[in-house]
N, C-alpha and C. Protein backbone atom coordinates (compact mmCIF):
# COMPACT_ATOMS: atom_id res chain seq x y z
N UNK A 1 202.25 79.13 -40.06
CA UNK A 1 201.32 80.18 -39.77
C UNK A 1 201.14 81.04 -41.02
N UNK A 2 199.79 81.72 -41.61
CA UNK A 2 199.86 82.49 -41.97
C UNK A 2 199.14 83.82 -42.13
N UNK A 3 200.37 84.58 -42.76
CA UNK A 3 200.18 85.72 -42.78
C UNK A 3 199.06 86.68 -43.61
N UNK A 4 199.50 87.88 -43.40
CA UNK A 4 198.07 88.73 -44.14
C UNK A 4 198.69 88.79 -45.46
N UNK A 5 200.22 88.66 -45.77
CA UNK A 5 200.34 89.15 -47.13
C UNK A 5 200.62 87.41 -47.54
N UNK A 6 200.33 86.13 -46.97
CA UNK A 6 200.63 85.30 -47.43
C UNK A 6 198.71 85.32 -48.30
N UNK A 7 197.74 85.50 -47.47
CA UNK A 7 196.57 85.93 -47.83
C UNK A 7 196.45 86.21 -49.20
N UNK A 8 197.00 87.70 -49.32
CA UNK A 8 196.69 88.11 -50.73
C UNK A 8 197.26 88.05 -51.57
N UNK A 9 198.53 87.39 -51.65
CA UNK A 9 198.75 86.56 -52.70
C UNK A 9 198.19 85.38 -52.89
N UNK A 10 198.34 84.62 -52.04
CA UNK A 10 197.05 83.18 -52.49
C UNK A 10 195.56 83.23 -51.60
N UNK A 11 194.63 84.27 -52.05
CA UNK A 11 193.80 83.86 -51.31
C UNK A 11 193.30 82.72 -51.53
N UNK A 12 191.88 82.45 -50.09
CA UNK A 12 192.43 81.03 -50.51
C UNK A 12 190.90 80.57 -51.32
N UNK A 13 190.87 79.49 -51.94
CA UNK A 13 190.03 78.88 -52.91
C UNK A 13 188.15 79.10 -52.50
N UNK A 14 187.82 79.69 -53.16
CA UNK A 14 186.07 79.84 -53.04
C UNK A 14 185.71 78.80 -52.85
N UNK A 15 184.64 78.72 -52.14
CA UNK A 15 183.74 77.25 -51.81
C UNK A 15 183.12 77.09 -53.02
N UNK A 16 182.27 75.88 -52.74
CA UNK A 16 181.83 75.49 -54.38
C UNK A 16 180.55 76.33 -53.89
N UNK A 17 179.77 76.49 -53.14
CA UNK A 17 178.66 77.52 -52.98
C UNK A 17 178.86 78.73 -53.91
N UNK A 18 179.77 79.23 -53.40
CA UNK A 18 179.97 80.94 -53.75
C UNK A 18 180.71 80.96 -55.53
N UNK A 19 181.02 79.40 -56.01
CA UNK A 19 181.18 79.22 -57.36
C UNK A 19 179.73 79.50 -57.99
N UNK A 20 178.85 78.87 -57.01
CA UNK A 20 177.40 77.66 -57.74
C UNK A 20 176.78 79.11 -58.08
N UNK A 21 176.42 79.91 -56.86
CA UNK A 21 175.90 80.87 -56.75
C UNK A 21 175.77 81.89 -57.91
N UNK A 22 176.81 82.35 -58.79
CA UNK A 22 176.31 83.23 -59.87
C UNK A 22 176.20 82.47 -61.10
N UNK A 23 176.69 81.19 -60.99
CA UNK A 23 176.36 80.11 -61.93
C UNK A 23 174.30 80.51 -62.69
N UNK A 24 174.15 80.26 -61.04
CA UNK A 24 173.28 79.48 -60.78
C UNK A 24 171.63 81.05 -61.36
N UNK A 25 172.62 82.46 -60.84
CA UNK A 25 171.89 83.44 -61.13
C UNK A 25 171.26 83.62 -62.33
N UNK A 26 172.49 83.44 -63.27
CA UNK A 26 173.07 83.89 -64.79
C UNK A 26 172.13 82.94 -65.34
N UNK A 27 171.67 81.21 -64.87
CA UNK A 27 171.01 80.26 -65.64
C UNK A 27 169.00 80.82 -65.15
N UNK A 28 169.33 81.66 -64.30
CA UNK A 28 168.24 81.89 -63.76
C UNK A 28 167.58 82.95 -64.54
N UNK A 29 168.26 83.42 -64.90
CA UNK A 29 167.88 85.26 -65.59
C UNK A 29 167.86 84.75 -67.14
N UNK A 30 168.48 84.15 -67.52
CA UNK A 30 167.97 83.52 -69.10
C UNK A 30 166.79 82.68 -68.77
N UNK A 31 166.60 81.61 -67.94
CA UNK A 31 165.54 81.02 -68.35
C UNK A 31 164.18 82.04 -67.61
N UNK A 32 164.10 83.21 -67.06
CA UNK A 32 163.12 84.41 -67.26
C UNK A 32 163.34 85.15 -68.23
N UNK A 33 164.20 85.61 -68.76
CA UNK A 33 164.03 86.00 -70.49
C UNK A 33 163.46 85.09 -71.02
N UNK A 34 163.32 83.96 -71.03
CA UNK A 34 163.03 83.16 -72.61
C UNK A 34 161.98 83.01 -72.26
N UNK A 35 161.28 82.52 -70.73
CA UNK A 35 160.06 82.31 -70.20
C UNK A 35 159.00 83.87 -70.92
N UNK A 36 159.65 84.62 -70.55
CA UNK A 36 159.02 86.40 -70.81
C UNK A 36 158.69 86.56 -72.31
N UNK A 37 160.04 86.02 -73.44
CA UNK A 37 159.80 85.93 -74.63
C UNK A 37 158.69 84.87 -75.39
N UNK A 38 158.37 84.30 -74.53
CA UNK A 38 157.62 82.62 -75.34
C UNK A 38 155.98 82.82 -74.67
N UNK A 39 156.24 84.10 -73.38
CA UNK A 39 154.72 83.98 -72.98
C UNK A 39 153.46 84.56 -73.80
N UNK A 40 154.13 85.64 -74.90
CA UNK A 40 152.61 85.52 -75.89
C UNK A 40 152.48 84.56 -76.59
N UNK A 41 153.47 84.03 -77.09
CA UNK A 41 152.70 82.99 -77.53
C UNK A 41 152.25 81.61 -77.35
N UNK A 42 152.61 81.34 -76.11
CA UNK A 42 151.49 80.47 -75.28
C UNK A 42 150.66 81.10 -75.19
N UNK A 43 150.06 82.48 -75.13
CA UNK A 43 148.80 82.82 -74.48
C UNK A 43 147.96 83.06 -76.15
N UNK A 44 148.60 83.05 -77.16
CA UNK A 44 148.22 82.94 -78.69
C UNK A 44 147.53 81.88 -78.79
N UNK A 45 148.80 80.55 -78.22
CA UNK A 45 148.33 79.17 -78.78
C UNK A 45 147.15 78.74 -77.50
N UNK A 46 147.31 78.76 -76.55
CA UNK A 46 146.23 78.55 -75.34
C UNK A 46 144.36 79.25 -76.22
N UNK A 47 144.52 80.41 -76.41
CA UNK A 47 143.41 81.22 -77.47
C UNK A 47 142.87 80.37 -78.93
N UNK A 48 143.92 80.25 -79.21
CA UNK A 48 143.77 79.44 -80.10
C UNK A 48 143.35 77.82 -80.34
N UNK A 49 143.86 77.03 -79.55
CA UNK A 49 143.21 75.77 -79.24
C UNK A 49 141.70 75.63 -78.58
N UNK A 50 141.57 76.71 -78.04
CA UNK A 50 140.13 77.10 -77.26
C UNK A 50 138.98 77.39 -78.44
N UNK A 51 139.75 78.15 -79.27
CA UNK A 51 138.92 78.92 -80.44
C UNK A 51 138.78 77.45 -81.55
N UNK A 52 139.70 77.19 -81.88
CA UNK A 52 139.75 76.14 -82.72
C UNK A 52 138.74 74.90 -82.42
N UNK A 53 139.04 74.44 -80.86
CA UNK A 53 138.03 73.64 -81.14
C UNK A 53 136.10 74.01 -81.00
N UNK A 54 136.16 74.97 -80.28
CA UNK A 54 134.45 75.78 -80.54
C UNK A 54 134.21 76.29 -81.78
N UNK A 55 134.77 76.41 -82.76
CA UNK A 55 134.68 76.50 -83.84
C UNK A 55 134.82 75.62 -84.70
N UNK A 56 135.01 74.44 -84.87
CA UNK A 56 135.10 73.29 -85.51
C UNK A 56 133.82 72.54 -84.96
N UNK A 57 133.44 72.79 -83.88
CA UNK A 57 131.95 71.82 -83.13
C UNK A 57 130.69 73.36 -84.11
N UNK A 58 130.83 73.93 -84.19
CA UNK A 58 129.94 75.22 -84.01
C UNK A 58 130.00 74.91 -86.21
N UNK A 59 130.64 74.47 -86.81
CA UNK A 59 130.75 74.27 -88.08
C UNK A 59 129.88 73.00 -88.67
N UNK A 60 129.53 71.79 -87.60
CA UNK A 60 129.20 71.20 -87.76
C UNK A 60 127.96 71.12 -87.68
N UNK A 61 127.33 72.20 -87.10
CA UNK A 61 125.55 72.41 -86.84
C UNK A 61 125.01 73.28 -88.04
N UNK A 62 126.30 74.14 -88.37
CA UNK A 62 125.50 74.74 -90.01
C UNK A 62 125.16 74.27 -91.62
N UNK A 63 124.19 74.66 -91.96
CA UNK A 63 123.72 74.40 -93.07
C UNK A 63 125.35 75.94 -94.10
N UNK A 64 125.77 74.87 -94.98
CA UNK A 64 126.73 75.09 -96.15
C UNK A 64 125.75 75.41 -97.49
N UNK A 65 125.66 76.51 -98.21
CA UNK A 65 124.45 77.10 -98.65
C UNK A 65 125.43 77.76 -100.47
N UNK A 66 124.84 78.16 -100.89
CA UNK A 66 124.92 79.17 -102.28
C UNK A 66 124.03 80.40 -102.35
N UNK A 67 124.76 80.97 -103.09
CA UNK A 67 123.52 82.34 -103.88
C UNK A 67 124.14 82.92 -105.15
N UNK A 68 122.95 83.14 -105.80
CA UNK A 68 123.59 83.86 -107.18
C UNK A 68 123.43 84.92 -106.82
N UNK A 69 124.62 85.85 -108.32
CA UNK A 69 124.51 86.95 -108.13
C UNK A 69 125.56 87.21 -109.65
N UNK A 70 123.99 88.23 -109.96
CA UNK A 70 124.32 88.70 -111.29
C UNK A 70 124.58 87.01 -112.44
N UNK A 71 123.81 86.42 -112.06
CA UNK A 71 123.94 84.91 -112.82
C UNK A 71 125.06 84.16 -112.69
N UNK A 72 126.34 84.48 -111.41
CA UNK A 72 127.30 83.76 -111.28
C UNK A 72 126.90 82.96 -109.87
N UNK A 73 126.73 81.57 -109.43
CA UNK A 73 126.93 81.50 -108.24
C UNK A 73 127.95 81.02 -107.42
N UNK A 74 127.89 81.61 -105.95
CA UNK A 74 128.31 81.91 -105.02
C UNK A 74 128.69 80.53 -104.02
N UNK A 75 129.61 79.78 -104.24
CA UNK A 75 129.40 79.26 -102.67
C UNK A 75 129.56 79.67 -101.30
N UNK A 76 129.60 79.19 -100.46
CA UNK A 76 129.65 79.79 -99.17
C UNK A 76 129.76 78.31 -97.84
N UNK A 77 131.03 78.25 -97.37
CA UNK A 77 131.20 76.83 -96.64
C UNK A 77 130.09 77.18 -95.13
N UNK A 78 129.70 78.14 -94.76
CA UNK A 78 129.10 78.14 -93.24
C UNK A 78 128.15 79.61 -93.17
N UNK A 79 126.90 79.38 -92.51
CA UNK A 79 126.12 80.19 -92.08
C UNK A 79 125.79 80.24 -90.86
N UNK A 80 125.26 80.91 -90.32
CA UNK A 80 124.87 81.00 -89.04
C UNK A 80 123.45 79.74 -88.77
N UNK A 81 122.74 79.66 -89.59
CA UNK A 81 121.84 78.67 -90.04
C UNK A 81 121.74 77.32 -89.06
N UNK A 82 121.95 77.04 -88.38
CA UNK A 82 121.59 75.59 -87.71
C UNK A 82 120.26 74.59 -88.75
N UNK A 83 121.50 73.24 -89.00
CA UNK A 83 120.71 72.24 -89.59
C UNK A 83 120.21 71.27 -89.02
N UNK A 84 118.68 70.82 -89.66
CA UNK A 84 117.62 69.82 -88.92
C UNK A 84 118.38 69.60 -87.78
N UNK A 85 119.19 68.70 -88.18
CA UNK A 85 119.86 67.73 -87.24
C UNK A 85 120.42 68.66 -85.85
N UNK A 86 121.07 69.64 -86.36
CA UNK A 86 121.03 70.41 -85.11
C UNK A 86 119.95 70.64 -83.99
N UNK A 87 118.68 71.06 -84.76
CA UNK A 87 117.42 71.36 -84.29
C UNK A 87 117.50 70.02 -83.38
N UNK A 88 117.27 68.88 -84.18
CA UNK A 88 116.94 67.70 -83.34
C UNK A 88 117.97 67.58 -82.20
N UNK A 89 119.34 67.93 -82.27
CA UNK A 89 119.85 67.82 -80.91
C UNK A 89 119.90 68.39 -79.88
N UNK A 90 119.50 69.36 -80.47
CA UNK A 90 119.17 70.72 -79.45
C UNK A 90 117.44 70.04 -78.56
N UNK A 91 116.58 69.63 -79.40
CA UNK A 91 115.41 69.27 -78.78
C UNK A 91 115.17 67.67 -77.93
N UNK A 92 116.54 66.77 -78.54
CA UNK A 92 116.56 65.49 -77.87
C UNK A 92 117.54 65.13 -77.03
N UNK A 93 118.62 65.89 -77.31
CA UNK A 93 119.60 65.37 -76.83
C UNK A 93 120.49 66.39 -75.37
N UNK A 94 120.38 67.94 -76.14
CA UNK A 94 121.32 68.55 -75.10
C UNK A 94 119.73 69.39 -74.73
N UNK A 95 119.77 69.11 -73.36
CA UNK A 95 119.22 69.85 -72.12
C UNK A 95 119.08 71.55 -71.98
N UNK A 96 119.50 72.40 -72.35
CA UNK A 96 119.42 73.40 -71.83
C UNK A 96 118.35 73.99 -71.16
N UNK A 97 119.20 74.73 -69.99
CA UNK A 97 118.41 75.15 -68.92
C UNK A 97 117.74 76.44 -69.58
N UNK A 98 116.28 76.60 -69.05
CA UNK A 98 115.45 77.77 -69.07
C UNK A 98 114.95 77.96 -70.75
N UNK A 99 116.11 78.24 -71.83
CA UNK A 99 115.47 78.49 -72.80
C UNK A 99 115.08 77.12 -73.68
N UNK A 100 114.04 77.63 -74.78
CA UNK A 100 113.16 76.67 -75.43
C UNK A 100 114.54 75.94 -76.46
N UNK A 101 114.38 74.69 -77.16
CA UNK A 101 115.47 74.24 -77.80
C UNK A 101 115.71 74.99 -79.13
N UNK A 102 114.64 75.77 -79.89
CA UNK A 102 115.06 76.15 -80.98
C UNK A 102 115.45 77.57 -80.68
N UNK A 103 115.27 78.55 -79.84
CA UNK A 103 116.00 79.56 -79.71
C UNK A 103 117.64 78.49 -79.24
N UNK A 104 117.34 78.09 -78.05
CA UNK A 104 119.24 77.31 -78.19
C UNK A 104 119.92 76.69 -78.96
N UNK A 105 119.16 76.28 -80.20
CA UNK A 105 119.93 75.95 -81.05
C UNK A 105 120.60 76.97 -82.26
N UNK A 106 120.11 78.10 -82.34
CA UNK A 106 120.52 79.44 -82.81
C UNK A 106 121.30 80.05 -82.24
N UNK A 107 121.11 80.06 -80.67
CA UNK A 107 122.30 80.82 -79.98
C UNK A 107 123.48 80.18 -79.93
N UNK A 108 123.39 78.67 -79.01
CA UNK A 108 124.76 77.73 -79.52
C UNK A 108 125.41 77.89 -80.65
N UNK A 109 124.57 77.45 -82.08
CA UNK A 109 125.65 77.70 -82.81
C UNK A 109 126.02 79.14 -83.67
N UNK A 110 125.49 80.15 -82.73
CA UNK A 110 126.02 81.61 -83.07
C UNK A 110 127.03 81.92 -82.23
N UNK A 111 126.99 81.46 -81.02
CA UNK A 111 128.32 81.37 -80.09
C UNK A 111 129.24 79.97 -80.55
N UNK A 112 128.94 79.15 -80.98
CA UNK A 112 130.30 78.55 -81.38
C UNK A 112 130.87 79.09 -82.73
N UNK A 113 130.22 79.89 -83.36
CA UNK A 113 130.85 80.40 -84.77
C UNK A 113 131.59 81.88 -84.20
N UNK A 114 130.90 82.57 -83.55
CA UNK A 114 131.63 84.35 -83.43
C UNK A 114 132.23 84.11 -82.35
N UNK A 115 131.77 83.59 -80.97
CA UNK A 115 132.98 83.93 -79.87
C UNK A 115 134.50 83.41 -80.61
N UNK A 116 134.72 82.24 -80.94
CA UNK A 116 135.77 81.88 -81.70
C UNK A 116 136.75 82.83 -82.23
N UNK A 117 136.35 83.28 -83.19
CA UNK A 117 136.69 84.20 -83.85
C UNK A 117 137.19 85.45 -82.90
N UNK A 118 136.35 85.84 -82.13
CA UNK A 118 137.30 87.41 -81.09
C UNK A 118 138.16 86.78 -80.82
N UNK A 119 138.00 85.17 -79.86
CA UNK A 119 138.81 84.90 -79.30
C UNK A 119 140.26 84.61 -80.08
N UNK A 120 140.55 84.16 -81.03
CA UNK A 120 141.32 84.07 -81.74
C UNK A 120 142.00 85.18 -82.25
N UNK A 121 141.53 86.34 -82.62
CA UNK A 121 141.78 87.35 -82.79
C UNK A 121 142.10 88.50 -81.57
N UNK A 122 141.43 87.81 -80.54
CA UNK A 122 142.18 89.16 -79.63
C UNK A 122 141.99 90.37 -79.23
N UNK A 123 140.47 89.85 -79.41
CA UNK A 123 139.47 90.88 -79.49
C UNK A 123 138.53 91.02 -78.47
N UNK A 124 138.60 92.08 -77.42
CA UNK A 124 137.40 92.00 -76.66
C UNK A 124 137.44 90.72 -75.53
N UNK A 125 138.93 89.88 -75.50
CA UNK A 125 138.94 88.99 -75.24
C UNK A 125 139.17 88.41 -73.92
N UNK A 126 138.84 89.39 -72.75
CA UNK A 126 138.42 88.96 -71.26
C UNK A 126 136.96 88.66 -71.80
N UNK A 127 136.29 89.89 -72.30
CA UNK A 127 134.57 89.50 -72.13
C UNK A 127 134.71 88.25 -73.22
N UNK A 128 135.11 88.28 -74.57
CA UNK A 128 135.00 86.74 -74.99
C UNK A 128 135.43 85.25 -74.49
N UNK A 129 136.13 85.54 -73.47
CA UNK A 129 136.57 84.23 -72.56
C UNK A 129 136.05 84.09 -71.08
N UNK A 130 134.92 85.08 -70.50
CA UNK A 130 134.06 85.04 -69.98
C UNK A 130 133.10 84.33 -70.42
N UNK A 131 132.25 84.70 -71.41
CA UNK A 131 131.20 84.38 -72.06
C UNK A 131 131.18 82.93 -72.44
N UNK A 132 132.51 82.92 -73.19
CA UNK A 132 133.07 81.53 -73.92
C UNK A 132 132.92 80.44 -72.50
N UNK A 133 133.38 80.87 -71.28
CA UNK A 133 133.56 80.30 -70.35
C UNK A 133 132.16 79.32 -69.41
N UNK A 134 131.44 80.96 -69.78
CA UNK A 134 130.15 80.55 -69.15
C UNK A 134 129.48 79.71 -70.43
N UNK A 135 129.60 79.57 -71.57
CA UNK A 135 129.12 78.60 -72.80
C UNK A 135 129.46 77.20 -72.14
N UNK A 136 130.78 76.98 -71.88
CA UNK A 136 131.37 75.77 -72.10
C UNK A 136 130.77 75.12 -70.43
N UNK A 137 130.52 75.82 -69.76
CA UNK A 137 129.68 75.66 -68.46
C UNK A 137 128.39 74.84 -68.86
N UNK A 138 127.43 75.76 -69.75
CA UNK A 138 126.30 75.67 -69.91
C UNK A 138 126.27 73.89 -71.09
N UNK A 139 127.25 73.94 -71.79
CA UNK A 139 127.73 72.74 -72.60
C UNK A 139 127.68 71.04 -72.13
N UNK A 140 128.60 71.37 -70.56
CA UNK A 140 128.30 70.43 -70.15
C UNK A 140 127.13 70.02 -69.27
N UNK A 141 126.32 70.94 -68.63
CA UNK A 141 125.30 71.01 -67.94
C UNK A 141 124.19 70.29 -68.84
N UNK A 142 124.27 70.48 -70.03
CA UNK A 142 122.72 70.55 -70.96
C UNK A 142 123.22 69.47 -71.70
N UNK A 143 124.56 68.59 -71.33
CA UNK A 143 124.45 67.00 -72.31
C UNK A 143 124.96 66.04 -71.21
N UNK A 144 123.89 65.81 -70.55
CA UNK A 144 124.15 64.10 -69.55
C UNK A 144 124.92 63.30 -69.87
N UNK A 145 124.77 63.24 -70.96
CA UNK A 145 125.65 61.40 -71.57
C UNK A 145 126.58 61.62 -71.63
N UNK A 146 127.36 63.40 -71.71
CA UNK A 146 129.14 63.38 -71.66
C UNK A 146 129.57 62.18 -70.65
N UNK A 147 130.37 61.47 -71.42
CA UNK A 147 131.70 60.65 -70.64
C UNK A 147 132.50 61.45 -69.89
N UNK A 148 133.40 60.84 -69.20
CA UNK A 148 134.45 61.60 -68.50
C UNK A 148 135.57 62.14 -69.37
N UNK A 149 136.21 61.51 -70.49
CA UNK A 149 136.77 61.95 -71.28
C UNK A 149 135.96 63.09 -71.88
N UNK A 150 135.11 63.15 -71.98
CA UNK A 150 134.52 64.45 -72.64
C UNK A 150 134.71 65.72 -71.58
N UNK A 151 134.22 65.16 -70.24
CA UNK A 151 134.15 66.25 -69.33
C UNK A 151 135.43 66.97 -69.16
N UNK A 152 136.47 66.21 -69.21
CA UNK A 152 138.14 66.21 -68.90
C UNK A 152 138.58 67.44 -69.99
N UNK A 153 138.07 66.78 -71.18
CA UNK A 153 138.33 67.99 -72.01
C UNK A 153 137.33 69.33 -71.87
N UNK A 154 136.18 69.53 -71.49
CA UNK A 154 135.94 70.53 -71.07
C UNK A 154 136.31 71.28 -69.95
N UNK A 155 136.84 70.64 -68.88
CA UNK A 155 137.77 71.36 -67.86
C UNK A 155 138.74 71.74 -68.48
N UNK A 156 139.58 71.23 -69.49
CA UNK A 156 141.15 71.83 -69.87
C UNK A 156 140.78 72.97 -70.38
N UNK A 157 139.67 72.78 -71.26
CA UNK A 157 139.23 74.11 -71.67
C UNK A 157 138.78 75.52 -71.25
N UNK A 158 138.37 75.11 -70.51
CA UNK A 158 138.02 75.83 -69.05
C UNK A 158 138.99 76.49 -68.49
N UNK A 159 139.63 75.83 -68.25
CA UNK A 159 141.03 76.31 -67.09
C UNK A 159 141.53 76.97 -68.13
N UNK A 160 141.96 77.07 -69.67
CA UNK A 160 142.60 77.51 -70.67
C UNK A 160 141.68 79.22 -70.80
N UNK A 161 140.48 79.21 -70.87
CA UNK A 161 139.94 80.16 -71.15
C UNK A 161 139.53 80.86 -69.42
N UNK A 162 139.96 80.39 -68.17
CA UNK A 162 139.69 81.03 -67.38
C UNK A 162 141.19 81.64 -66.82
N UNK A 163 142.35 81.23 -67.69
CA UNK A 163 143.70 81.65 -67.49
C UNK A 163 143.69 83.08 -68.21
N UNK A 164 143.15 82.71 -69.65
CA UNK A 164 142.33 83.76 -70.37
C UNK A 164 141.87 85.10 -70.02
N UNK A 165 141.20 84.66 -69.23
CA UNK A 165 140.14 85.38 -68.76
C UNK A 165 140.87 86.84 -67.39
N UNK A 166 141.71 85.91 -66.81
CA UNK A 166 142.54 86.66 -65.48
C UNK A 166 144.12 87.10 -66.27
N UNK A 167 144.79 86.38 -67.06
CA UNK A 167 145.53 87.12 -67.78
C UNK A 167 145.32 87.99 -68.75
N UNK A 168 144.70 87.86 -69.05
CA UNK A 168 144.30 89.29 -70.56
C UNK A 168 144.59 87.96 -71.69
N UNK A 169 145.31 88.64 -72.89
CA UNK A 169 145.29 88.06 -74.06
C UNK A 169 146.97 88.27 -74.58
N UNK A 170 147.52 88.67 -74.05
CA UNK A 170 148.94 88.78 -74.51
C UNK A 170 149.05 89.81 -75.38
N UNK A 171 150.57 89.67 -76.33
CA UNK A 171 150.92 91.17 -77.05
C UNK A 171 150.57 90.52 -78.17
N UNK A 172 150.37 89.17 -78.85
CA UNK A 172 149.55 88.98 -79.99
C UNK A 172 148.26 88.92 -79.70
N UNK A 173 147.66 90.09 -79.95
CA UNK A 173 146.40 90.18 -79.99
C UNK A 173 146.14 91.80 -80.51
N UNK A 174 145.00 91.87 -80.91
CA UNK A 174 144.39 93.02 -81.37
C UNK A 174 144.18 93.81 -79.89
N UNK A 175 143.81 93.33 -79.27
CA UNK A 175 143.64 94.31 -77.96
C UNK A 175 144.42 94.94 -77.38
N UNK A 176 146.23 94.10 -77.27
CA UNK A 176 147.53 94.63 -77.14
C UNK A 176 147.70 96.01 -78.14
N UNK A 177 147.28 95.76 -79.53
CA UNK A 177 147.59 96.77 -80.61
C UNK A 177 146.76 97.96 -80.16
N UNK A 178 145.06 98.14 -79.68
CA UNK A 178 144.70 98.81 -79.62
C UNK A 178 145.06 99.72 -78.72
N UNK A 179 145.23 99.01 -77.58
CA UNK A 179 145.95 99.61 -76.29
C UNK A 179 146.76 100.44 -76.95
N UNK A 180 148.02 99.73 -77.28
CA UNK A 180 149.21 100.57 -77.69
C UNK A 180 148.74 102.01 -78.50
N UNK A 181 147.87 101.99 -79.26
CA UNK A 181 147.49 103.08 -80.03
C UNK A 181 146.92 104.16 -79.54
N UNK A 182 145.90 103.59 -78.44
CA UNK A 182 145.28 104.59 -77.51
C UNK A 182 145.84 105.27 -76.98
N UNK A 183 147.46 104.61 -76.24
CA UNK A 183 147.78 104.99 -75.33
C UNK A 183 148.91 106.15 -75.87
N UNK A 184 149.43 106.15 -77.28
CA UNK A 184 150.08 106.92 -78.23
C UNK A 184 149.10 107.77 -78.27
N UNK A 185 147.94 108.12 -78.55
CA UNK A 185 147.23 109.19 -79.20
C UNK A 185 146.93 109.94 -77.81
């Protein structure tokens, strides 16, 4: 039989539950620290792969130009400028709804050169991943012949800039900084 003081000298052995249990807390609460520490910059690199590739398509429609000045010249890798060939795809190839092809071929590739850029930067960047959002909408609407692999990647993109869009932009970003400043002054 035993007793109460046989008890507290040997109590008796914890279940493996009530071992597992703060095991199990302690592995829980680090992997939400590290999750908490790593989430700007997924929401950096998510911005960034979005930006990167609308800006690499949006590079390829401009005319690459010079200018002098003071008798030295100037190069310059990208303008806002849409070349022939742009024109022509804009008028043969991608569809857009309502407006004429050469105003859309100015606006396309003025939105694949500047939204980029906020977005990357962190700027303004619910309304630039709105906008960006409703672009990449209008993208696939106005080119039929996308494959499914094409479309696939415009959904990832999508979902990337509509995560965007409902999360904010994280603490790398200019918008985090501004906040912070505002909210100091």
């Amino acid at each position: 039989m035993t007793t109460i003081s046989d008890t507290m000298t040997n109590p008796p052995a914890a279940s493996w539950w009530a071992r597992t249990v703060p095991a199990l807390s302690k592995a829980n609460t680090l992997f939400r620290k590290t999750a908490d520490w790593l989430t700007p910059i997924a929401d950096f690199l998510a911005r960034y792969w979005v930006a990167s590739v609308f800006f690499s398509s949006g590079l390829t429609k401009t005319v690459s130009d010079s200018f002098t000045l003071f008798g030295v010249t100037f190069k310059y890798p990208l303008s806002l400028l849409p070349t022939e060939s742009t024109f022509a795809l804009f008028e043969y190839e991608y569809h857009v709804p309502v407006l004429p092809s050469m105003l859309a071929a100015y606006m396309g590739t003025a939105a694949e050169l500047l939204l980029p850029v906020f977005l990357f930067l962190g700027l303004g960047t619910r309304y630039v991943a709105l906008a960006t959002f409703i672009f990449n909408i209008i993208a696939v609407v106005s080119y039929p012949d996308l494959q499914a692999a094409g479309i696939a990647q415009h959904q990832v993109w999508g979902l990337l800039l509509l995560i965007t869009l409902c999360h904010g932009p994280g603490k790398l970003s200019l918008d985090y900084l501004i906040d912070r400043w505002v909210r100091r002054s």
